[in-house]
N, C-alpha and C. Protein backbone atom coordinates (compact mmCIF):
# COMPACT_ATOMS: atom_id res chain seq x y z
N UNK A 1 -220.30 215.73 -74.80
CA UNK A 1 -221.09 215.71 -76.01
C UNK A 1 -220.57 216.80 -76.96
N UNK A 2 -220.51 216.42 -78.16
CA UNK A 2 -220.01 217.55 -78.96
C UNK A 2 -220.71 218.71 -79.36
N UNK A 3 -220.89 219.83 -79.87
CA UNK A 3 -221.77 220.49 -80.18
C UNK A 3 -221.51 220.58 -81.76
N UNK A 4 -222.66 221.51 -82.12
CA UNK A 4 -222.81 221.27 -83.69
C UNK A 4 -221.30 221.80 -84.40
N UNK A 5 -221.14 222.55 -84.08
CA UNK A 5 -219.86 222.98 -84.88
C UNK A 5 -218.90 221.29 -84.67
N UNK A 6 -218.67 221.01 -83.59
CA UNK A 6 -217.40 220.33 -83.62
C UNK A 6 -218.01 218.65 -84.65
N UNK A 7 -219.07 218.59 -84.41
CA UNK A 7 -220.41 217.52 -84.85
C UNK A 7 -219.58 217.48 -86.83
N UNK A 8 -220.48 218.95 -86.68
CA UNK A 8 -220.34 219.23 -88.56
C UNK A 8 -218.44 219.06 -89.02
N UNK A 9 -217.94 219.43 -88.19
CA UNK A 9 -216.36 219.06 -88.97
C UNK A 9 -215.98 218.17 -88.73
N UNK A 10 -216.50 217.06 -87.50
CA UNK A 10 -216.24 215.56 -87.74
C UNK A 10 -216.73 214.88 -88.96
N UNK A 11 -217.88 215.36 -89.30
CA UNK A 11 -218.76 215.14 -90.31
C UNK A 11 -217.87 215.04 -91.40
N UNK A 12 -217.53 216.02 -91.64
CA UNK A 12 -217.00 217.06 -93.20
C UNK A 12 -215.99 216.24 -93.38
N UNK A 13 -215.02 215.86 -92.47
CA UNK A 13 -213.79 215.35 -92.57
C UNK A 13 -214.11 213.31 -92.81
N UNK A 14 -215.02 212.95 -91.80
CA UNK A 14 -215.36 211.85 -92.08
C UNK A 14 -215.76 211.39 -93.92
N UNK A 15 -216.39 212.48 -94.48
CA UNK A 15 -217.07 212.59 -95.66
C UNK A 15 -216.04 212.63 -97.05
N UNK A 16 -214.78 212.96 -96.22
CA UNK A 16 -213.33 213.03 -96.75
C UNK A 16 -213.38 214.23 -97.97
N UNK A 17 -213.69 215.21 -97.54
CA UNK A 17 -214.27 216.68 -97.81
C UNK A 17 -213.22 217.67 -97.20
N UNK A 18 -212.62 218.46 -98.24
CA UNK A 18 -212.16 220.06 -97.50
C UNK A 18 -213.17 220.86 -97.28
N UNK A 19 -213.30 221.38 -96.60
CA UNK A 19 -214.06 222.64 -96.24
C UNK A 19 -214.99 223.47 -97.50
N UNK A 20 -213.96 223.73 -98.33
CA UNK A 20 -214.45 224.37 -100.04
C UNK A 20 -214.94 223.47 -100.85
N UNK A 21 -215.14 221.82 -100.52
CA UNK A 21 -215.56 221.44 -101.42
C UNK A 21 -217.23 221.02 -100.95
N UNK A 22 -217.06 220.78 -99.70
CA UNK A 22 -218.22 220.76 -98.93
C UNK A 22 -218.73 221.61 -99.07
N UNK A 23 -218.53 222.97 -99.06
CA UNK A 23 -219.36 224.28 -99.24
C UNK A 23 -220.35 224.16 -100.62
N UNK A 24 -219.18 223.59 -101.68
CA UNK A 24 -220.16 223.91 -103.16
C UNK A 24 -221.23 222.99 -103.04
N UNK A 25 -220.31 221.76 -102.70
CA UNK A 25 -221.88 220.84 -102.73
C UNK A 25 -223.11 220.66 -101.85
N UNK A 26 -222.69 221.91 -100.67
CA UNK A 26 -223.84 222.20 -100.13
C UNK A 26 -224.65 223.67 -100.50
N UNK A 27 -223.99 223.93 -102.12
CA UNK A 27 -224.35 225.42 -102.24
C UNK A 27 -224.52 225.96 -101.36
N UNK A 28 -223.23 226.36 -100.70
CA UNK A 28 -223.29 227.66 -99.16
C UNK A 28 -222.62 228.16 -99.25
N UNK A 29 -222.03 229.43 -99.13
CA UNK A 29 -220.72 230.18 -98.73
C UNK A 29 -219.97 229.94 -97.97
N UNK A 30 -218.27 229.62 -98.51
CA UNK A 30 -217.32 229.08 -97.50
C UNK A 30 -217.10 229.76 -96.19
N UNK A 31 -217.30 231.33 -96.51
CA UNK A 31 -217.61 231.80 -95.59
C UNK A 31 -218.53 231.50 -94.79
N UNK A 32 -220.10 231.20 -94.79
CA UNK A 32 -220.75 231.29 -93.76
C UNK A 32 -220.34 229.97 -93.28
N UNK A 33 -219.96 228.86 -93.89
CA UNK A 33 -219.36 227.78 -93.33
C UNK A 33 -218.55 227.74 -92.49
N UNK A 34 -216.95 228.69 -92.83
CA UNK A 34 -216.44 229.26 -91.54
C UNK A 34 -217.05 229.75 -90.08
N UNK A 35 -218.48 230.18 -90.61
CA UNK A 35 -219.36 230.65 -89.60
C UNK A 35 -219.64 229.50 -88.85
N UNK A 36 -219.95 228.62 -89.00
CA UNK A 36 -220.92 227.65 -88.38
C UNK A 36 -219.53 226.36 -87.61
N UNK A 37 -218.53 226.79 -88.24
CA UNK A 37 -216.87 226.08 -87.72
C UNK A 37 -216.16 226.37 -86.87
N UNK A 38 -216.27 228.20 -86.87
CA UNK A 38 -215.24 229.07 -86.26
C UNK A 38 -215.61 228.89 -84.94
N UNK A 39 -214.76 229.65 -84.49
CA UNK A 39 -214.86 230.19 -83.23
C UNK A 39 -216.34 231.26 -82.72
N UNK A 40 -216.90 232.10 -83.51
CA UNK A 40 -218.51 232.44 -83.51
C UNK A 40 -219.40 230.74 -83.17
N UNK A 41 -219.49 229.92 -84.07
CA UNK A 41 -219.87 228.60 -83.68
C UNK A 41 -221.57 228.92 -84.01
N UNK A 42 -221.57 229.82 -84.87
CA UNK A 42 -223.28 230.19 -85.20
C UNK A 42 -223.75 229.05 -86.09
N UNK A 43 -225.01 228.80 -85.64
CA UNK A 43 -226.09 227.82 -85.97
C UNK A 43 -226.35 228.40 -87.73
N UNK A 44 -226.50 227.26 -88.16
CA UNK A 44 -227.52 228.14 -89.83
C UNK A 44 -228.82 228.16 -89.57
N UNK A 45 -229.49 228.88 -90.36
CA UNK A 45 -231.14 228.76 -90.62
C UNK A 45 -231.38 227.58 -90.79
N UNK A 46 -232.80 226.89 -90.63
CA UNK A 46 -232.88 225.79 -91.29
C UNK A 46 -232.82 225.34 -92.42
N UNK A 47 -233.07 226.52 -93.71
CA UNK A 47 -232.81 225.82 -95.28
C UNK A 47 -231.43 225.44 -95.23
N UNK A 48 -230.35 226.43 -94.58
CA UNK A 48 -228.96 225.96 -94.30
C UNK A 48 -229.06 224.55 -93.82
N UNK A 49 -229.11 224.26 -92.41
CA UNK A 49 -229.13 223.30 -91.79
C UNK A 49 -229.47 221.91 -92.93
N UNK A 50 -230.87 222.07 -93.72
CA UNK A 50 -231.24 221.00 -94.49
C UNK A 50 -230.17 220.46 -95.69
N UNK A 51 -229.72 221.70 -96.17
CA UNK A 51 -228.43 221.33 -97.28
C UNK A 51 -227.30 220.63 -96.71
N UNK A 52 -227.01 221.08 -95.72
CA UNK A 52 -225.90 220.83 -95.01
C UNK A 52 -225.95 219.19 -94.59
N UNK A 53 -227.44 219.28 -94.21
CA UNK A 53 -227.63 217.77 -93.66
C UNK A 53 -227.58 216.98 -94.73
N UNK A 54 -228.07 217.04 -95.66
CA UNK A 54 -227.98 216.37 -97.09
C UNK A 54 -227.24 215.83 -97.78
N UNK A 55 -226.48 216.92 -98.07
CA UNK A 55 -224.92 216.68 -98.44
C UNK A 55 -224.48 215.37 -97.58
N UNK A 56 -224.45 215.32 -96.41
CA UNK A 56 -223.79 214.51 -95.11
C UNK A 56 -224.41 213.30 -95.14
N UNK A 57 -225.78 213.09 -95.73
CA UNK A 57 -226.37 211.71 -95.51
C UNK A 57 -227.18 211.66 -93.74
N UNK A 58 -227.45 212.64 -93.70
CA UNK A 58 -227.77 212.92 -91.76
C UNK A 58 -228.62 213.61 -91.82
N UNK A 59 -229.70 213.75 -90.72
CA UNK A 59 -230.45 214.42 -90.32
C UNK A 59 -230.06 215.49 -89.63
N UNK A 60 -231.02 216.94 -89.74
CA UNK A 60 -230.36 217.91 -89.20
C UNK A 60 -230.65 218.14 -88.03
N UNK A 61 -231.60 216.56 -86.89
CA UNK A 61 -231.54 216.90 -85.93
C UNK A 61 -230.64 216.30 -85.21
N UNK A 62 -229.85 215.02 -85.67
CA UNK A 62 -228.63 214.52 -85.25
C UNK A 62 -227.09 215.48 -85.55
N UNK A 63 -227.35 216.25 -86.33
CA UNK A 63 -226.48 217.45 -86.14
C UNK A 63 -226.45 218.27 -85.50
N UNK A 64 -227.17 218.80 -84.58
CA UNK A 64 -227.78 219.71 -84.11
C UNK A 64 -228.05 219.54 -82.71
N UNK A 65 -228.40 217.95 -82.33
CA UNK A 65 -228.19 217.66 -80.73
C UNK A 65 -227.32 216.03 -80.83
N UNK A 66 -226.81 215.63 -81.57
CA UNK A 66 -226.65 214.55 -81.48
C UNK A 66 -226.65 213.25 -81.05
N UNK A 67 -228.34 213.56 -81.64
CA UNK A 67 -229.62 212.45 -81.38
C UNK A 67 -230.21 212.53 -82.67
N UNK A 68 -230.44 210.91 -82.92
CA UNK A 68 -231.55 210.60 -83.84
C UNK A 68 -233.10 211.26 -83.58
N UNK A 69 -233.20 211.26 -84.47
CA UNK A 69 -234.79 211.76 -84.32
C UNK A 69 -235.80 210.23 -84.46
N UNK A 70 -237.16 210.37 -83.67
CA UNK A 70 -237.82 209.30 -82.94
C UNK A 70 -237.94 208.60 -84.66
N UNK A 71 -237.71 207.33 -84.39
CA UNK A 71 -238.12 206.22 -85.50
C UNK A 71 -236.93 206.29 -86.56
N UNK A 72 -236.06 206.67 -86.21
CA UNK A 72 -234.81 206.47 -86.92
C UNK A 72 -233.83 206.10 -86.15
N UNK A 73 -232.58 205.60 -86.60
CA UNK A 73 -231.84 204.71 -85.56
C UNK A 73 -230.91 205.57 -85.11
N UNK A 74 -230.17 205.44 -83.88
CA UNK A 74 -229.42 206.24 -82.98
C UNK A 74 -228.53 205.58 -83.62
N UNK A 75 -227.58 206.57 -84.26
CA UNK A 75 -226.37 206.25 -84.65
C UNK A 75 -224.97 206.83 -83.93
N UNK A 76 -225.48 207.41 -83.07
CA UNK A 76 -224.48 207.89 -82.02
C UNK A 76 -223.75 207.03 -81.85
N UNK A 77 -224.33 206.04 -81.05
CA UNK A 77 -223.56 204.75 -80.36
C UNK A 77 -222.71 204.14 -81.52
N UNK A 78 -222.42 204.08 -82.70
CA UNK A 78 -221.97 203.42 -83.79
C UNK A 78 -220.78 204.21 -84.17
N UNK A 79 -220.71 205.64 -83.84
CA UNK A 79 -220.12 206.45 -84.51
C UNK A 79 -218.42 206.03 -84.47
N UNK A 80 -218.27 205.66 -83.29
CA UNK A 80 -216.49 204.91 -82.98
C UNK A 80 -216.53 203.64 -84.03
N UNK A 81 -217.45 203.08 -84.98
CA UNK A 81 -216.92 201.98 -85.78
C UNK A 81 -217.53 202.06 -86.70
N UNK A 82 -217.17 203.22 -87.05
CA UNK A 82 -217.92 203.36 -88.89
C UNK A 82 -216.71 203.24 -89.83
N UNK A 83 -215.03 203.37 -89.49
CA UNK A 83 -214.24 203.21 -90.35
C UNK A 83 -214.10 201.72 -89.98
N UNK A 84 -214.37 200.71 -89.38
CA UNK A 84 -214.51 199.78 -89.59
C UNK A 84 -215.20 198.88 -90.15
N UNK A 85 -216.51 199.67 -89.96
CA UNK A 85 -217.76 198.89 -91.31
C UNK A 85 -217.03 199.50 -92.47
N UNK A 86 -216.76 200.63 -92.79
CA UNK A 86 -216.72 201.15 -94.34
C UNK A 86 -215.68 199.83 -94.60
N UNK A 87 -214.55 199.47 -93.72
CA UNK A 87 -213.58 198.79 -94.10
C UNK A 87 -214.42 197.16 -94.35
N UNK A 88 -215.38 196.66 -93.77
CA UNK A 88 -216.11 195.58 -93.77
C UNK A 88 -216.71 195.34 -95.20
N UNK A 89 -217.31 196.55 -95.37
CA UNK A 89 -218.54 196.64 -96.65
C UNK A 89 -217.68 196.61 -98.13
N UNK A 90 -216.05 196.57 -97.94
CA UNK A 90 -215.48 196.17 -99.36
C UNK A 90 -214.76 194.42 -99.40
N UNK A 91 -215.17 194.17 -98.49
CA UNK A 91 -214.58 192.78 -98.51
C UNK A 91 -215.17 191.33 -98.97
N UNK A 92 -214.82 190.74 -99.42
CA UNK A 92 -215.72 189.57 -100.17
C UNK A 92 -216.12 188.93 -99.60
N UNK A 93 -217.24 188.17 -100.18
CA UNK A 93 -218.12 187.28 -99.19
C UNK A 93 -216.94 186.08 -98.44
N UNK A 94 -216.10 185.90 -99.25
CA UNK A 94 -215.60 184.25 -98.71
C UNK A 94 -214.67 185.48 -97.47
N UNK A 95 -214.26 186.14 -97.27
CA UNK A 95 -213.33 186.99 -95.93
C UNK A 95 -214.41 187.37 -94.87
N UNK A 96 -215.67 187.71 -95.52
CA UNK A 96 -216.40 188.83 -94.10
C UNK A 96 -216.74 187.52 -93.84
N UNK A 97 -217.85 186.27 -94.45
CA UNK A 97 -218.46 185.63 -93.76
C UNK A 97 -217.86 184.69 -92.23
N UNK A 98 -216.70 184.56 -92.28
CA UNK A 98 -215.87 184.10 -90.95
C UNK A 98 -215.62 185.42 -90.59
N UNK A 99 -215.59 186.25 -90.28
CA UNK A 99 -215.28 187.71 -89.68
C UNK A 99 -216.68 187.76 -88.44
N UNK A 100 -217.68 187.56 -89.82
CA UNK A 100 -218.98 188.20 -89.44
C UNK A 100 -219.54 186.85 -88.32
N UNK A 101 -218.90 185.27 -88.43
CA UNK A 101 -219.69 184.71 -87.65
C UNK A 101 -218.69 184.69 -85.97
N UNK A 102 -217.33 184.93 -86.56
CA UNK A 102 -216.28 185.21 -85.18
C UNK A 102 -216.75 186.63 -84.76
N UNK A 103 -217.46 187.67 -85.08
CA UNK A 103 -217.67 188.75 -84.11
C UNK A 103 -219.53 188.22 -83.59
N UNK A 104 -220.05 187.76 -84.32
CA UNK A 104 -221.33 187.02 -83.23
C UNK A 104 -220.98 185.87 -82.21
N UNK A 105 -220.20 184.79 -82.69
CA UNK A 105 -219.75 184.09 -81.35
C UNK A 105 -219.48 184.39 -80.53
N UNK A 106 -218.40 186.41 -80.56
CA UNK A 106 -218.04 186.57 -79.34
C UNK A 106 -218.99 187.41 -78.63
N UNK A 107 -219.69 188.13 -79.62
CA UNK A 107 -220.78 188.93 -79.06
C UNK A 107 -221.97 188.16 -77.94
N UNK A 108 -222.19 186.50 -78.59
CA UNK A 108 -222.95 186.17 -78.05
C UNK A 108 -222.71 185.44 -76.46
N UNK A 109 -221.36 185.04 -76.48
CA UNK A 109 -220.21 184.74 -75.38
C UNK A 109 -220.95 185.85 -74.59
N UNK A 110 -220.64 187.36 -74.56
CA UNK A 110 -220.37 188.40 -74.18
C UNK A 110 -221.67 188.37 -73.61
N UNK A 111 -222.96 188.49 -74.21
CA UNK A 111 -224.53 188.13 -74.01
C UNK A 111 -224.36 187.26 -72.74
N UNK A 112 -224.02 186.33 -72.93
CA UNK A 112 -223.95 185.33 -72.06
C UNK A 112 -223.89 185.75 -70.10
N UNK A 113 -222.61 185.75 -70.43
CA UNK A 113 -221.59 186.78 -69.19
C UNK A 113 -222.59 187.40 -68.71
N UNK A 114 -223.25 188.33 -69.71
CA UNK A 114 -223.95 189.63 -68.51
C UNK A 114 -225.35 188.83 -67.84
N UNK A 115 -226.08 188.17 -69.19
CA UNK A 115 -227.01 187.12 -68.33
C UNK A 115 -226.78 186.42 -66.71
N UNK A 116 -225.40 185.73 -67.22
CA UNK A 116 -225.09 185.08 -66.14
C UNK A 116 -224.78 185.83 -64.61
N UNK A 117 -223.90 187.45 -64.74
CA UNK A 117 -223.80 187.91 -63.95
C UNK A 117 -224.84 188.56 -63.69
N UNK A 118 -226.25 188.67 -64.21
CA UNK A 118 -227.16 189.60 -63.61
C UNK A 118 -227.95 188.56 -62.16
């Protein structure tokens, strides 16, 4: 499991963010940012934590243990195919809609199988 430091610079980098630019738009010091990156690996306060989360589109308790918080969706499990949705979500209807019904056929194939083998 990752911890927050390694969490937040998957983040930062996913967000397609340097370090300094992430800082301004989380009004923080690049420095204390280094803080929370480095090798120290120190936690922020929570007003920190909340900017930080903000900026990111994330909650600061999925940063922080990397878990959704109750009644929001676990996006953990998703995290290995998010450059593949981003790549999904620019494509036109006449390309995704055969994409989108060939990955349920096989999904549902797949459904199948485990039914059958249980």
């Amino acid at each position: 499991m990752l911890s927050f430091s390694e969490r937040l610079r998957s983040e930062i980098e996913y967000a397609g963010l340097n370090q300094k630019e992430f800082a301004a738009r989380a009004d923080i010091k690049k420095r204390a940012l280094d803080g929370y990156l480095g090798v120290q690996k120190s936690m922020p306060p929570a007003d920190i934590a909340v900017k930080i989360a903000s900026v990111l589109g994330l909650s600061v308790e999925y940063l922080v243990t990397g878990k959704a918080s109750k009644g929001s969706v676990d996006i953990s499990k998703y995290l290995e195919f998010r450059e593949i949705l981003d790549d999904l979500a620019v494509l036109p209807d006449e390309i995704l809609t055969p994409i989108k019904t060939m990955i349920r056929s096989a999904a549902d194939l797949e459904r199948e199988k485990k039914k059958a083998a249980v």
